[in-house]
C-alpha atoms as a PDB file:
ATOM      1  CA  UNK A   1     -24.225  16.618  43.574  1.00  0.00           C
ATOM      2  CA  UNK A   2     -27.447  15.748  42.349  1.00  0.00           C
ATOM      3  CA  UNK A   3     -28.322  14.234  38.964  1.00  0.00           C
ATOM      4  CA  UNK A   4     -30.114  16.361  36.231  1.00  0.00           C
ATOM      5  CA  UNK A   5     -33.031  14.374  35.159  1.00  0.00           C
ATOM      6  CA  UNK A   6     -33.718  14.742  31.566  1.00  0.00           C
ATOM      7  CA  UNK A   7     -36.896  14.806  30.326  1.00  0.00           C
ATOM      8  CA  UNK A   8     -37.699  11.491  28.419  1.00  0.00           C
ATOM      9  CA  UNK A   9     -37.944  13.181  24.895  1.00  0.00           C
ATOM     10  CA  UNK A  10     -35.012  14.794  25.300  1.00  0.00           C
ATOM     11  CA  UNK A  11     -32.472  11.411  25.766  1.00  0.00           C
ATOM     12  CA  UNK A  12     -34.989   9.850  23.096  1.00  0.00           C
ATOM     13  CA  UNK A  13     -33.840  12.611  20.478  1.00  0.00           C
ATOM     14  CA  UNK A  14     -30.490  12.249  21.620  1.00  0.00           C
ATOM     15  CA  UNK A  15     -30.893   8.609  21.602  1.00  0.00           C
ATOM     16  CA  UNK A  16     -31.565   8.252  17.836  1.00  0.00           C
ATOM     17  CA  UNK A  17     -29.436  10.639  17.074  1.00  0.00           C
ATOM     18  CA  UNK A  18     -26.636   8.409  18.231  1.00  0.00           C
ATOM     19  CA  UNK A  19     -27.688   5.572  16.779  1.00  0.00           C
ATOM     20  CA  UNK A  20     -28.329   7.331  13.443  1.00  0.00           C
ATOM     21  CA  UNK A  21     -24.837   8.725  13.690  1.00  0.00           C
ATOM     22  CA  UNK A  22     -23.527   5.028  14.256  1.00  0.00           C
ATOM     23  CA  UNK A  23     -25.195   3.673  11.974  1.00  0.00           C
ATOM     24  CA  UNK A  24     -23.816   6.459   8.770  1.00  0.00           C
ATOM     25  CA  UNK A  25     -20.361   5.353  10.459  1.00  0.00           C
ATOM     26  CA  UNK A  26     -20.836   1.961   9.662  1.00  0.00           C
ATOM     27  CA  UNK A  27     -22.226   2.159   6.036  1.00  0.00           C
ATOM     28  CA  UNK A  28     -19.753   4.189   5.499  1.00  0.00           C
ATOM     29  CA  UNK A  29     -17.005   1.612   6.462  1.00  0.00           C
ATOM     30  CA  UNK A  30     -18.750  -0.829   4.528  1.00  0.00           C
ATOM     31  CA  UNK A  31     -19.015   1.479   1.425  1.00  0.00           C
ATOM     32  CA  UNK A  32     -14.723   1.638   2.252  1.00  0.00           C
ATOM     33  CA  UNK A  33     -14.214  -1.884   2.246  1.00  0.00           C
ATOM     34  CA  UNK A  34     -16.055  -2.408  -0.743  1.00  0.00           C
ATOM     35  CA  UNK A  35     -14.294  -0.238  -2.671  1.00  0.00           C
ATOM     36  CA  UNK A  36     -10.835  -1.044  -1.587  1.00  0.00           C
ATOM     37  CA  UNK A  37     -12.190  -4.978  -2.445  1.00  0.00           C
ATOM     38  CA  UNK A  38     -13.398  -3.656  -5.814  1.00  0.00           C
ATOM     39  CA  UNK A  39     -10.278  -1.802  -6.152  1.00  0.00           C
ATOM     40  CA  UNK A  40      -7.993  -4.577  -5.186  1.00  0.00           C
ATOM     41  CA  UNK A  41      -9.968  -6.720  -7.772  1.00  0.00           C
ATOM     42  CA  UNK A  42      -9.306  -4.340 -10.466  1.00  0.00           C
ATOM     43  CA  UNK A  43      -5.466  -4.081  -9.535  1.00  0.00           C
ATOM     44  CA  UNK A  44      -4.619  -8.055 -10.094  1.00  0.00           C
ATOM     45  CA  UNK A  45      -6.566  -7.943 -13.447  1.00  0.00           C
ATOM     46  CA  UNK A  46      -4.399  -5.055 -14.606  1.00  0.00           C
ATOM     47  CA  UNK A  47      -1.342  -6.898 -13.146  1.00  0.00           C
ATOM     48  CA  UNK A  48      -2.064 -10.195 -14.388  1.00  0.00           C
ATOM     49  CA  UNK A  49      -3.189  -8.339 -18.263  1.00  0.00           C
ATOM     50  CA  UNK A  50      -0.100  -6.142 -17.856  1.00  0.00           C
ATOM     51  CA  UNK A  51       3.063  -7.009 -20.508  1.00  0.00           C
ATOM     52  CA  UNK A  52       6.466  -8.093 -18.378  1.00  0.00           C
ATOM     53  CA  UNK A  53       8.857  -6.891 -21.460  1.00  0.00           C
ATOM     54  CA  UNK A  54       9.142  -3.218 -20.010  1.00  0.00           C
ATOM     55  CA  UNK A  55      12.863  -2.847 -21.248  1.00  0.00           C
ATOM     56  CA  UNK A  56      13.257   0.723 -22.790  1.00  0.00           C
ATOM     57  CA  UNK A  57      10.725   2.084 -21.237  1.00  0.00           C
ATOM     58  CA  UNK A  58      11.670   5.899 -20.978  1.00  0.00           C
ATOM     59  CA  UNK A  59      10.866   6.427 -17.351  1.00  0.00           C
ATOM     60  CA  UNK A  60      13.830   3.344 -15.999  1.00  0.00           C
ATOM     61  CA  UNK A  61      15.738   4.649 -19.195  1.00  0.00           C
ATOM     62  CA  UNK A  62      16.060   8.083 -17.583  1.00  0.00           C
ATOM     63  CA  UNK A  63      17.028   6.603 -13.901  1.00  0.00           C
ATOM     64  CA  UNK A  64      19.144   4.127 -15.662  1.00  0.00           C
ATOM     65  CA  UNK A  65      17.743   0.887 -14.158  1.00  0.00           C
ATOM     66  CA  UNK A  66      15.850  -2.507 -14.942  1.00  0.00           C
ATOM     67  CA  UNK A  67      12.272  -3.234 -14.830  1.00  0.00           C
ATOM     68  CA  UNK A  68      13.133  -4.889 -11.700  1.00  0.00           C
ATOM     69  CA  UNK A  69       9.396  -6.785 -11.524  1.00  0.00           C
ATOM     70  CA  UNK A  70       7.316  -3.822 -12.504  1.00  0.00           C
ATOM     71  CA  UNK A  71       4.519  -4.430 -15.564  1.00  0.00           C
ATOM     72  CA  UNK A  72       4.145  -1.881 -18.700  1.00  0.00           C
ATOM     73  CA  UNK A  73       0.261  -1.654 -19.035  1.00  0.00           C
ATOM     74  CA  UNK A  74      -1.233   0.801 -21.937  1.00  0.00           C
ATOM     75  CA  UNK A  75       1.686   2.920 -21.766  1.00  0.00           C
ATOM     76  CA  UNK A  76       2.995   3.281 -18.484  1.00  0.00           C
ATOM     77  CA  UNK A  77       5.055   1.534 -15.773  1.00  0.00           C
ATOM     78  CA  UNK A  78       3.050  -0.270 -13.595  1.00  0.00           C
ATOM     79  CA  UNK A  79       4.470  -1.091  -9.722  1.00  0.00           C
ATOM     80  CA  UNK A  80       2.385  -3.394  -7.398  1.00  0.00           C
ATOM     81  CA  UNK A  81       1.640  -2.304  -3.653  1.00  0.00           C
ATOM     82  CA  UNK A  82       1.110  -5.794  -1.851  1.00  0.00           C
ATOM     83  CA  UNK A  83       0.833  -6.677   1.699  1.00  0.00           C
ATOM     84  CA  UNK A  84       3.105  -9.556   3.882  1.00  0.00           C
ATOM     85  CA  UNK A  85       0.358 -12.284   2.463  1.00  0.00           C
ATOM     86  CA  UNK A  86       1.888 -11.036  -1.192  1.00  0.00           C
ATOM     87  CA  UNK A  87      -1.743 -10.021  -2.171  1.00  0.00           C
ATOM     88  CA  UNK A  88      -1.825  -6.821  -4.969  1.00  0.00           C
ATOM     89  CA  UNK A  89      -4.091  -4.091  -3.127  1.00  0.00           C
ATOM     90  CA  UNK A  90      -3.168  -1.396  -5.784  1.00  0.00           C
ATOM     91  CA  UNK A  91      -0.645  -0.172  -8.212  1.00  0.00           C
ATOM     92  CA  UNK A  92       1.250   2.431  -9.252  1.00  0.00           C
ATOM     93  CA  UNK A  93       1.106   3.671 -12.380  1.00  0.00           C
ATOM     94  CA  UNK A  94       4.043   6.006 -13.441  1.00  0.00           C
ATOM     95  CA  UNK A  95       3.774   7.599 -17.311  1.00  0.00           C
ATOM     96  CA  UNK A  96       7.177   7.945 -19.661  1.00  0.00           C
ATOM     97  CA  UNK A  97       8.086  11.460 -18.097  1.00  0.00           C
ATOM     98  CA  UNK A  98       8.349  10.254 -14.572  1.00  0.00           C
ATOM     99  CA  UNK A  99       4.367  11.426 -13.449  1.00  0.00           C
ATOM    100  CA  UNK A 100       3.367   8.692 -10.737  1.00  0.00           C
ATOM    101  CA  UNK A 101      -0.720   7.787  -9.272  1.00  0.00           C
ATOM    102  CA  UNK A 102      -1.952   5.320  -7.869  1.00  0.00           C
ATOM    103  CA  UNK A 103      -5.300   3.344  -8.445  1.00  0.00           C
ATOM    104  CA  UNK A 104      -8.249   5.072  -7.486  1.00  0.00           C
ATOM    105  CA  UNK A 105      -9.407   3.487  -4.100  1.00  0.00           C
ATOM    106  CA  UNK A 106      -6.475   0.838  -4.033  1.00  0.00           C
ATOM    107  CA  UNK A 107      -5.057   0.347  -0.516  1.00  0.00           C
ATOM    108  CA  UNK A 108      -1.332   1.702  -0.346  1.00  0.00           C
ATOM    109  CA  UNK A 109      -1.443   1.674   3.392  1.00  0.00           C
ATOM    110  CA  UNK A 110       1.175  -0.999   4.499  1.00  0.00           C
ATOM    111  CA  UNK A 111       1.711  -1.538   0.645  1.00  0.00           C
ATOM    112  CA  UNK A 112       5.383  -2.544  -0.545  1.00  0.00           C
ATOM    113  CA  UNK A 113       7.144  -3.898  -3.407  1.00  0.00           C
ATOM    114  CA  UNK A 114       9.824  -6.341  -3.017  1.00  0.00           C
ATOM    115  CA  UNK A 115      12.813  -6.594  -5.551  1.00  0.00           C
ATOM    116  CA  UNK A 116      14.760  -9.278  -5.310  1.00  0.00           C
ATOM    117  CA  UNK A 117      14.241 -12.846  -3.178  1.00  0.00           C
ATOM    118  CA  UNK A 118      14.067 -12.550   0.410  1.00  0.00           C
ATOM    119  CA  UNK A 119      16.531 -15.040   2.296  1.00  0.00           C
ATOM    120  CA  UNK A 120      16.285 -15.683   5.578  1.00  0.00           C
ATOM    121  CA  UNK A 121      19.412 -14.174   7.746  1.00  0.00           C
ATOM    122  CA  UNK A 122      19.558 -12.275   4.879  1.00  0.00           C
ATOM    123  CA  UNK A 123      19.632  -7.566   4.865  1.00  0.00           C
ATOM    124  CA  UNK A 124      16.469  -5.933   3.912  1.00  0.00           C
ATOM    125  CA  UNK A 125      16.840  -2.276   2.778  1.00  0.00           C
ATOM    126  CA  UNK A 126      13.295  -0.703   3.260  1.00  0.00           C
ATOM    127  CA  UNK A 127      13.178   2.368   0.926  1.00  0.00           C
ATOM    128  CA  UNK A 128      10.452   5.027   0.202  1.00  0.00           C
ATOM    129  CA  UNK A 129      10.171   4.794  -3.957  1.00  0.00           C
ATOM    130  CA  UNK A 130      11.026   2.850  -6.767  1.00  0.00           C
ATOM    131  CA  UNK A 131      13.748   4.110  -9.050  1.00  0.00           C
ATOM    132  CA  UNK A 132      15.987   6.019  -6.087  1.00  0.00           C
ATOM    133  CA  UNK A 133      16.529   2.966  -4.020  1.00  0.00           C
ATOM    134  CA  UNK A 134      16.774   0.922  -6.830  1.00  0.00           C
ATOM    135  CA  UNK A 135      19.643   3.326  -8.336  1.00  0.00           C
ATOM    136  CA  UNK A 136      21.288   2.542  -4.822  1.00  0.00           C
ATOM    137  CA  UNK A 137      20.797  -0.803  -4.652  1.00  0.00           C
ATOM    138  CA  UNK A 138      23.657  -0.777  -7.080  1.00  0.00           C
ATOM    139  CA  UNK A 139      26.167   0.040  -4.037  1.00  0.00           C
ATOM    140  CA  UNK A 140      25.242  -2.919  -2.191  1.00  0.00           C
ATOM    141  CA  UNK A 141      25.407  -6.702  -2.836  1.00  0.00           C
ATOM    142  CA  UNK A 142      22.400  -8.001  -5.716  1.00  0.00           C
ATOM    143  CA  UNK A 143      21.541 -10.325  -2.397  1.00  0.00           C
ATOM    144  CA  UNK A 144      20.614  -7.627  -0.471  1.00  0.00           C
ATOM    145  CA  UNK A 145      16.804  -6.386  -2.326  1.00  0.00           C
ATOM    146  CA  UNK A 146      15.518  -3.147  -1.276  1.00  0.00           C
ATOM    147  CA  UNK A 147      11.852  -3.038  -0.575  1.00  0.00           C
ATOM    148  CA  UNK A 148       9.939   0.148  -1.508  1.00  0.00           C
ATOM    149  CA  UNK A 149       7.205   1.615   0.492  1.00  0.00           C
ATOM    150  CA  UNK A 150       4.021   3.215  -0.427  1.00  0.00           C
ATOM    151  CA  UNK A 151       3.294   5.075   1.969  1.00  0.00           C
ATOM    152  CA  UNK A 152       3.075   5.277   5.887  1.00  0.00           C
ATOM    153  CA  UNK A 153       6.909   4.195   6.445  1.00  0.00           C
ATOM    154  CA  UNK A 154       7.306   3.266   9.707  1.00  0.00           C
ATOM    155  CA  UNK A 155       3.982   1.699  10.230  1.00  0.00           C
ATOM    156  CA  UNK A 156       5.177  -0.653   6.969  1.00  0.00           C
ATOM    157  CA  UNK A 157       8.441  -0.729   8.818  1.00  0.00           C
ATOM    158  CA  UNK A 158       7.447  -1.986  12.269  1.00  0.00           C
ATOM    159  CA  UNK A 159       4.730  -4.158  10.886  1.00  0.00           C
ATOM    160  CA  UNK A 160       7.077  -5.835   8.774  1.00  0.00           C
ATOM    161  CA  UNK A 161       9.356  -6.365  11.257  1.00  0.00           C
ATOM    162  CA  UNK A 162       7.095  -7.917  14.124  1.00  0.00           C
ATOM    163  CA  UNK A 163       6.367 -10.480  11.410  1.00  0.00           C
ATOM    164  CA  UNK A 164       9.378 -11.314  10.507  1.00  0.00           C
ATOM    165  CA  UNK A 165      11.094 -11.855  13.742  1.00  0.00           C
ATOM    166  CA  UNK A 166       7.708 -12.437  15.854  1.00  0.00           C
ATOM    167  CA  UNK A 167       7.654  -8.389  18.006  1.00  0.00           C
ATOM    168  CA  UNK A 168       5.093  -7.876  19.314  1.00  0.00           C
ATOM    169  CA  UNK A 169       5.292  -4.722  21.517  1.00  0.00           C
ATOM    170  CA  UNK A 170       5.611  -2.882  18.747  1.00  0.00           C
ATOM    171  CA  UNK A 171       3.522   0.845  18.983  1.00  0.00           C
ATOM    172  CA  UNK A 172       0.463   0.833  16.770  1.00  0.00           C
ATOM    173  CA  UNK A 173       1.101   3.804  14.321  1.00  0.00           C
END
């Protein structure tokens, strides 16, 4: 089957239009990474400004637990999403009723929170949330810290896991 030629003006329209295309996609990945930096930026000066002395704080009060690590910043509970490198790439903020967000632009992909030390041979619990695994954690042995998730579980969960114990034909999620 023979080849349909194009005229010239036609692949040069099409041409640019690629490139133009290509080059929107990467602005727009660099306008992403700049605001997760800036975002990640804002998150450790909140963390680092934000009070340790949370005790009373209605919110753990109501699930009848400890502050467990988290901050109290201008009136709420604040929870750190970090990465396996320990790096805060956002918080969560959660007010005295229970109402949870996260920072605007903060990276909660992979994010986690651990509670407790991590020993190694030692059980790791991963949980989704702060306060219900935490109100579990009461079942099991205080060695035994439960990490909550942000978001994307088993990404977290496999990710986690091929660094810890060197997997590495793990599926990409």
């Amino acid at each position: 089957m023979a080849r349909r030629h194009r005229p010239p003006a036609f692949e040069g329209r099409a041409g640019r239009a690629q490139a133009a295309h290509g080059e929107a996609r990467a602005q727009r990945d660099a306008d992403d990474r700049q605001r997760r930096t800036d975002a990640a930026a804002r998150a450790e000066a909140i963390w680092c400004s934000a009070a340790t002395e949370c005790n009373g704080f209605p919110y753990l009060e109501k699930k009848h637990i400890g502050p467990n690590g988290a901050r109290l910043w201008h009136e709420k509970l604040v929870v750190p999403a970090r990465d396996l490198d320990s790096a805060v790439h956002s918080l969560q903020f959660i007010d005295q009723s229970g109402g949870k967000r996260f920072l605007t632009d903060g990276r909660t992909r992979s994010g986690f929170c651990p509670i407790g030390e991590l020993v190694e041979g030692g059980v790791i619990l991963i949980a989704e949330g702060f306060a219900p695994w935490l109100q579990r954690d009461r079942t099991f042995s205080t060695k035994t810290p439960p990490i909550p998730l942000c978001d994307r579980v088993l990404h977290v969960i496999f990710t986690t896991l091929s660094h810890l114990v060197n997997i590495h034909s793990l599926p990409n999620f």
